[in-house]
C-alpha atoms as a PDB file:
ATOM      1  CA  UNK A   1     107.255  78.419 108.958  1.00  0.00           C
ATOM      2  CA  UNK A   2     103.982  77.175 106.993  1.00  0.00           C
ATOM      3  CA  UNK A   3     102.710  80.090 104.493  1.00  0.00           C
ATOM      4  CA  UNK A   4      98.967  80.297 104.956  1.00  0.00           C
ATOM      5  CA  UNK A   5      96.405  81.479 101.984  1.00  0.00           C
ATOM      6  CA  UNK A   6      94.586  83.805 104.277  1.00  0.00           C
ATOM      7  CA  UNK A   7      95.072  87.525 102.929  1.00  0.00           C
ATOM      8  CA  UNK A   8      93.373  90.824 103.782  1.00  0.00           C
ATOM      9  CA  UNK A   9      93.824  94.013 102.116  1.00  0.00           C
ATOM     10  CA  UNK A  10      93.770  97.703 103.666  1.00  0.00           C
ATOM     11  CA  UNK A  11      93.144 100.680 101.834  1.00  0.00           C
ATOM     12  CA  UNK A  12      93.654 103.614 103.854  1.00  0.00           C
ATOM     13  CA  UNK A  13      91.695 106.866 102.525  1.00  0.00           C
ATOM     14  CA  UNK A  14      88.743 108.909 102.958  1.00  0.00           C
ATOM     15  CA  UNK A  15      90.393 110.065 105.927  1.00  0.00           C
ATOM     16  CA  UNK A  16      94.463 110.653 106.999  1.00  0.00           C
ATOM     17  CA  UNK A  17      94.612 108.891 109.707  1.00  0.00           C
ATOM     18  CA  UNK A  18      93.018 104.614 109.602  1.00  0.00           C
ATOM     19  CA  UNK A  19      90.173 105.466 106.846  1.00  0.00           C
ATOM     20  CA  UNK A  20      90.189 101.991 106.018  1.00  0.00           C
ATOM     21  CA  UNK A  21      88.998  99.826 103.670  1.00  0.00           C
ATOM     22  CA  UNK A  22      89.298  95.863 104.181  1.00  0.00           C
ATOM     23  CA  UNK A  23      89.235  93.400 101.116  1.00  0.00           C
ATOM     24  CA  UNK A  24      87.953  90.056 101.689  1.00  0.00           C
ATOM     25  CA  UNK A  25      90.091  87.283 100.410  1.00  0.00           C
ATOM     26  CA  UNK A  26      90.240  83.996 102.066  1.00  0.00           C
ATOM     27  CA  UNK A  27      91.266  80.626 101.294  1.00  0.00           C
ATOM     28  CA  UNK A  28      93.622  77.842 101.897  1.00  0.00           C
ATOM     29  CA  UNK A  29      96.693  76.443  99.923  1.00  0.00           C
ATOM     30  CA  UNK A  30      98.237  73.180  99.777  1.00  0.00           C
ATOM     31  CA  UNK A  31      97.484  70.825 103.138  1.00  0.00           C
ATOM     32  CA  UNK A  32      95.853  73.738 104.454  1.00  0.00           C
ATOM     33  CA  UNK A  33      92.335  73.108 103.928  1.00  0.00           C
ATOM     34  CA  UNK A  34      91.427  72.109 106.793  1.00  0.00           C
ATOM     35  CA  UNK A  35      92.563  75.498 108.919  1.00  0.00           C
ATOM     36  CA  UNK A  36      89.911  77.879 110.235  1.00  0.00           C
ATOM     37  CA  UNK A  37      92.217  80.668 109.030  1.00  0.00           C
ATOM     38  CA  UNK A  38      91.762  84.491 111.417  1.00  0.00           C
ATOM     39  CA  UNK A  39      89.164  86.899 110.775  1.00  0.00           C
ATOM     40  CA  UNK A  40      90.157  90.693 111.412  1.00  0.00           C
ATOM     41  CA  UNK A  41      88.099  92.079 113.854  1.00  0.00           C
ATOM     42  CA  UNK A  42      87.047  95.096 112.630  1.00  0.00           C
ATOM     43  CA  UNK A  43      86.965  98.906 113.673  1.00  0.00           C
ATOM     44  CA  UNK A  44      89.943 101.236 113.466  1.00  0.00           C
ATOM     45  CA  UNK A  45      92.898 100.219 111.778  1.00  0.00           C
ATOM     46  CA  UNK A  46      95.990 100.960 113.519  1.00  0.00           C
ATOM     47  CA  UNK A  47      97.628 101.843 110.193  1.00  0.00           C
ATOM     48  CA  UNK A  48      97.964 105.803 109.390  1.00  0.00           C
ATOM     49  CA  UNK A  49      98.629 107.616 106.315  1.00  0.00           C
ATOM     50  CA  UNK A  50     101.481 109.442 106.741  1.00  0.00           C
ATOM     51  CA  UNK A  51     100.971 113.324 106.317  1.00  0.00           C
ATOM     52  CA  UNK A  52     103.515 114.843 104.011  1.00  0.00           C
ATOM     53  CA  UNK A  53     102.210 111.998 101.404  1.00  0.00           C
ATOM     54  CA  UNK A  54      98.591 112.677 102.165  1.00  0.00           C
ATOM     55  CA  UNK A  55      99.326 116.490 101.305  1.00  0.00           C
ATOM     56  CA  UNK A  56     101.590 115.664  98.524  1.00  0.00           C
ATOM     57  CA  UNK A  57      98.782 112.867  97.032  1.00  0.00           C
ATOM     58  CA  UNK A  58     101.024 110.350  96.928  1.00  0.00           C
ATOM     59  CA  UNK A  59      99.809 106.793  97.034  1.00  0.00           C
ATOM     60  CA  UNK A  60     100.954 102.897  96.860  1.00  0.00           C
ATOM     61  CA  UNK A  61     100.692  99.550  98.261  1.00  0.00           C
ATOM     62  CA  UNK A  62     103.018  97.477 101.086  1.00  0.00           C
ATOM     63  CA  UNK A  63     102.415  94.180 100.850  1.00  0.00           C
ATOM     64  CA  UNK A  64     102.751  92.444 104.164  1.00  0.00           C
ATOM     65  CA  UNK A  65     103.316  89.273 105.691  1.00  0.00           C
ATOM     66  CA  UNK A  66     102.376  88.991 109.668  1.00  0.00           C
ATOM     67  CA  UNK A  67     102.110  85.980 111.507  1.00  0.00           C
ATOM     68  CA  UNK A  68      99.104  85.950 113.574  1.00  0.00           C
ATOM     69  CA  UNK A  69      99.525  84.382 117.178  1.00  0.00           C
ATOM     70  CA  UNK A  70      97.048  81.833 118.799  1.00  0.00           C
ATOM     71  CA  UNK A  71      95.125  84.756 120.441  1.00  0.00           C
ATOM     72  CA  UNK A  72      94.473  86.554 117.481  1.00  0.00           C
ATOM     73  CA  UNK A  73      97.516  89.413 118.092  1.00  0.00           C
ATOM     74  CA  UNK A  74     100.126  90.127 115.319  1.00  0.00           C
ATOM     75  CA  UNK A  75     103.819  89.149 117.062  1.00  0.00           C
ATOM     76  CA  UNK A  76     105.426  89.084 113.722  1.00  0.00           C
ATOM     77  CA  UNK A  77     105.781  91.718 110.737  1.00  0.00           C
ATOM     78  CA  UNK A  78     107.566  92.074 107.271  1.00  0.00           C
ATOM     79  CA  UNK A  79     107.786  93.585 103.996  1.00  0.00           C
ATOM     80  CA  UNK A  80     107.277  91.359 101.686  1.00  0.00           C
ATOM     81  CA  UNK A  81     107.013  93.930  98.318  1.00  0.00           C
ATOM     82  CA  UNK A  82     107.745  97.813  99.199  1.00  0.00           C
ATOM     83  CA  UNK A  83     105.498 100.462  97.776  1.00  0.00           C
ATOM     84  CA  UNK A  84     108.346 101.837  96.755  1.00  0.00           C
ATOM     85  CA  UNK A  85     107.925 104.865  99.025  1.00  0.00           C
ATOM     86  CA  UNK A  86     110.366 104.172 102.991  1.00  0.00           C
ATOM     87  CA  UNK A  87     107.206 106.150 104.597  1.00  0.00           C
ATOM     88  CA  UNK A  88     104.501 103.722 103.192  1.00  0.00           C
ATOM     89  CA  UNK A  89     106.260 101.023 104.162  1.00  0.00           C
ATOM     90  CA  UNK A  90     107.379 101.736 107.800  1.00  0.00           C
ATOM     91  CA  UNK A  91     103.266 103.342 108.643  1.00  0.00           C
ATOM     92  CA  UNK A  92     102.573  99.948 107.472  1.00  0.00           C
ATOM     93  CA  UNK A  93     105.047  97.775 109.741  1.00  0.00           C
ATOM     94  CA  UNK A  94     104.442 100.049 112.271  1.00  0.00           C
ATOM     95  CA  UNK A  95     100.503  99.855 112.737  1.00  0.00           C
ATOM     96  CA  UNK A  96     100.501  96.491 111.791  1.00  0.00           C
ATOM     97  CA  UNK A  97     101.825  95.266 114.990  1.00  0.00           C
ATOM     98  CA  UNK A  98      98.213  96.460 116.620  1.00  0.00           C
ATOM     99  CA  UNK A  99      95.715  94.699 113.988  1.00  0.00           C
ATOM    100  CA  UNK A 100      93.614  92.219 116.001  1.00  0.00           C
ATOM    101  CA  UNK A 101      91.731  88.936 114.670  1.00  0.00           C
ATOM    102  CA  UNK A 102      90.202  86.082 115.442  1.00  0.00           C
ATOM    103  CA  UNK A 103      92.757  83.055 115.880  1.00  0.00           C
ATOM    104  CA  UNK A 104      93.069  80.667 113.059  1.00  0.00           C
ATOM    105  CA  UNK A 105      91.869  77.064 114.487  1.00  0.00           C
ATOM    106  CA  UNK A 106      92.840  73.456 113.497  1.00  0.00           C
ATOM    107  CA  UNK A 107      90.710  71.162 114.518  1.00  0.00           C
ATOM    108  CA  UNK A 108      88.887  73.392 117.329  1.00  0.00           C
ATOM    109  CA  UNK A 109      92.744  74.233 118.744  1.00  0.00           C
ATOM    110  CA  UNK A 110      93.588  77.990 117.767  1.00  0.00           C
ATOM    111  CA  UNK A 111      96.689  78.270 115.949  1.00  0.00           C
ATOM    112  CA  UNK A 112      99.467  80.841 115.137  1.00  0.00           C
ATOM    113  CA  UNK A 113      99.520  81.479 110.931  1.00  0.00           C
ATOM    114  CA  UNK A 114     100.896  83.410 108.661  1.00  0.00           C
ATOM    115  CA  UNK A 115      99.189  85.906 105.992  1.00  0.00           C
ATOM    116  CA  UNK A 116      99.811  88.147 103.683  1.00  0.00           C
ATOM    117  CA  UNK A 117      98.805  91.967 104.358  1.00  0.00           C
ATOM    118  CA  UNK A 118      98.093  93.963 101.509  1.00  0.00           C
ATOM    119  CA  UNK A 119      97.928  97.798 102.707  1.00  0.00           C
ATOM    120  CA  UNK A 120      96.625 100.670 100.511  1.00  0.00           C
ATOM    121  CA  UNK A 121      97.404 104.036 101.030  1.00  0.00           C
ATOM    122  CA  UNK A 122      94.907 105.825  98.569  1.00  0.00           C
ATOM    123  CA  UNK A 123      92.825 108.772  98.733  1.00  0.00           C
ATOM    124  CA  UNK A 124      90.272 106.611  96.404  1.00  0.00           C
ATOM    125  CA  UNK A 125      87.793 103.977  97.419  1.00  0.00           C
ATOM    126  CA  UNK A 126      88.520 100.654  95.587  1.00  0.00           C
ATOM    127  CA  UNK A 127      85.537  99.389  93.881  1.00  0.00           C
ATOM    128  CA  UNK A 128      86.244  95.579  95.277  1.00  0.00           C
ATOM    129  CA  UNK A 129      86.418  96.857  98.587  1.00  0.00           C
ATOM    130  CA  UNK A 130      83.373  96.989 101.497  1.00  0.00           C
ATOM    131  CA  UNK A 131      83.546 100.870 102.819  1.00  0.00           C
ATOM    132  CA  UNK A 132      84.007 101.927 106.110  1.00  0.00           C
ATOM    133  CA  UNK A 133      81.942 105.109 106.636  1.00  0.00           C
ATOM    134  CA  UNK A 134      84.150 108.406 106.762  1.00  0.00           C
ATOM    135  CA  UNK A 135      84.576 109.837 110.572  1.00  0.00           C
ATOM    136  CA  UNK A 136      85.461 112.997 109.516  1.00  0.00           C
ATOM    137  CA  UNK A 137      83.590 113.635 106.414  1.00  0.00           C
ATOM    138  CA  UNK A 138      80.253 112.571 107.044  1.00  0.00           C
ATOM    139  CA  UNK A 139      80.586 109.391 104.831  1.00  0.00           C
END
């Protein structure tokens, strides 16, 4: 299994349930280069906050690795560094089975790759982050 450079953050806030926040970070490592690695396609993240650590405030990060398949669907998810927190980390598995892109492409062929997943759970927006406008506060 090749490792690819791609990576894309979430940070879920604003809102319990998918306010999201995506981090662009793209590149290529090693013989790489010459990928077209996925784009997300963007909307609602699949990926919810779960309740009792939204109440409590808690927060963290799951880093994630997912393979993305030639047509742009995630067939493949693990935890690559815990949060810490069993509830982080399985909201994270869980909803990351239904994040979408656009396939990765070699030489005009899509391609299955794999990339690392970076998932917030935060009540605060990052300030390296694009915004996604609040549903359910007006934002």
């Amino acid at each position: 299994m090749s490792r690819s450079g791609f990576l894309l953050g979430f940070l879920l806030g604003f809102r319990r349930s998918a306010g999201v926040v995506l981090l662009a970070a793209f590149g290529a490592c090693g013989g790489e280069a010459d990928i077209e690695q996925p784009t997300p396609l963007y909307g609602d993240v699949p990926i919810d906050y779960p309740l009792h650590m939204w109440d409590q405030d808690m927060e963290g990060e799951t880093l994630l690795r997912v393979r993305v398949s030639d047509i742009g669907a995630v067939d493949s998810v693990e935890v690559i560094e815990s949060s810490g927190h069993e509830e982080f980390d399985s909201a994270a598995l869980a909803g990351a089975h239904d994040l979408r892109f656009t396939p990765a492409r070699r030489d005009g062929k899509r391609i299955a790759v794999w990339a690392e997943v970076p998932v917030y759970f935060s009540k605060r927006p990052r300030p390296d982050s694009l915004g996604v406008p609040n549903p359910t506060g007006g934002g």
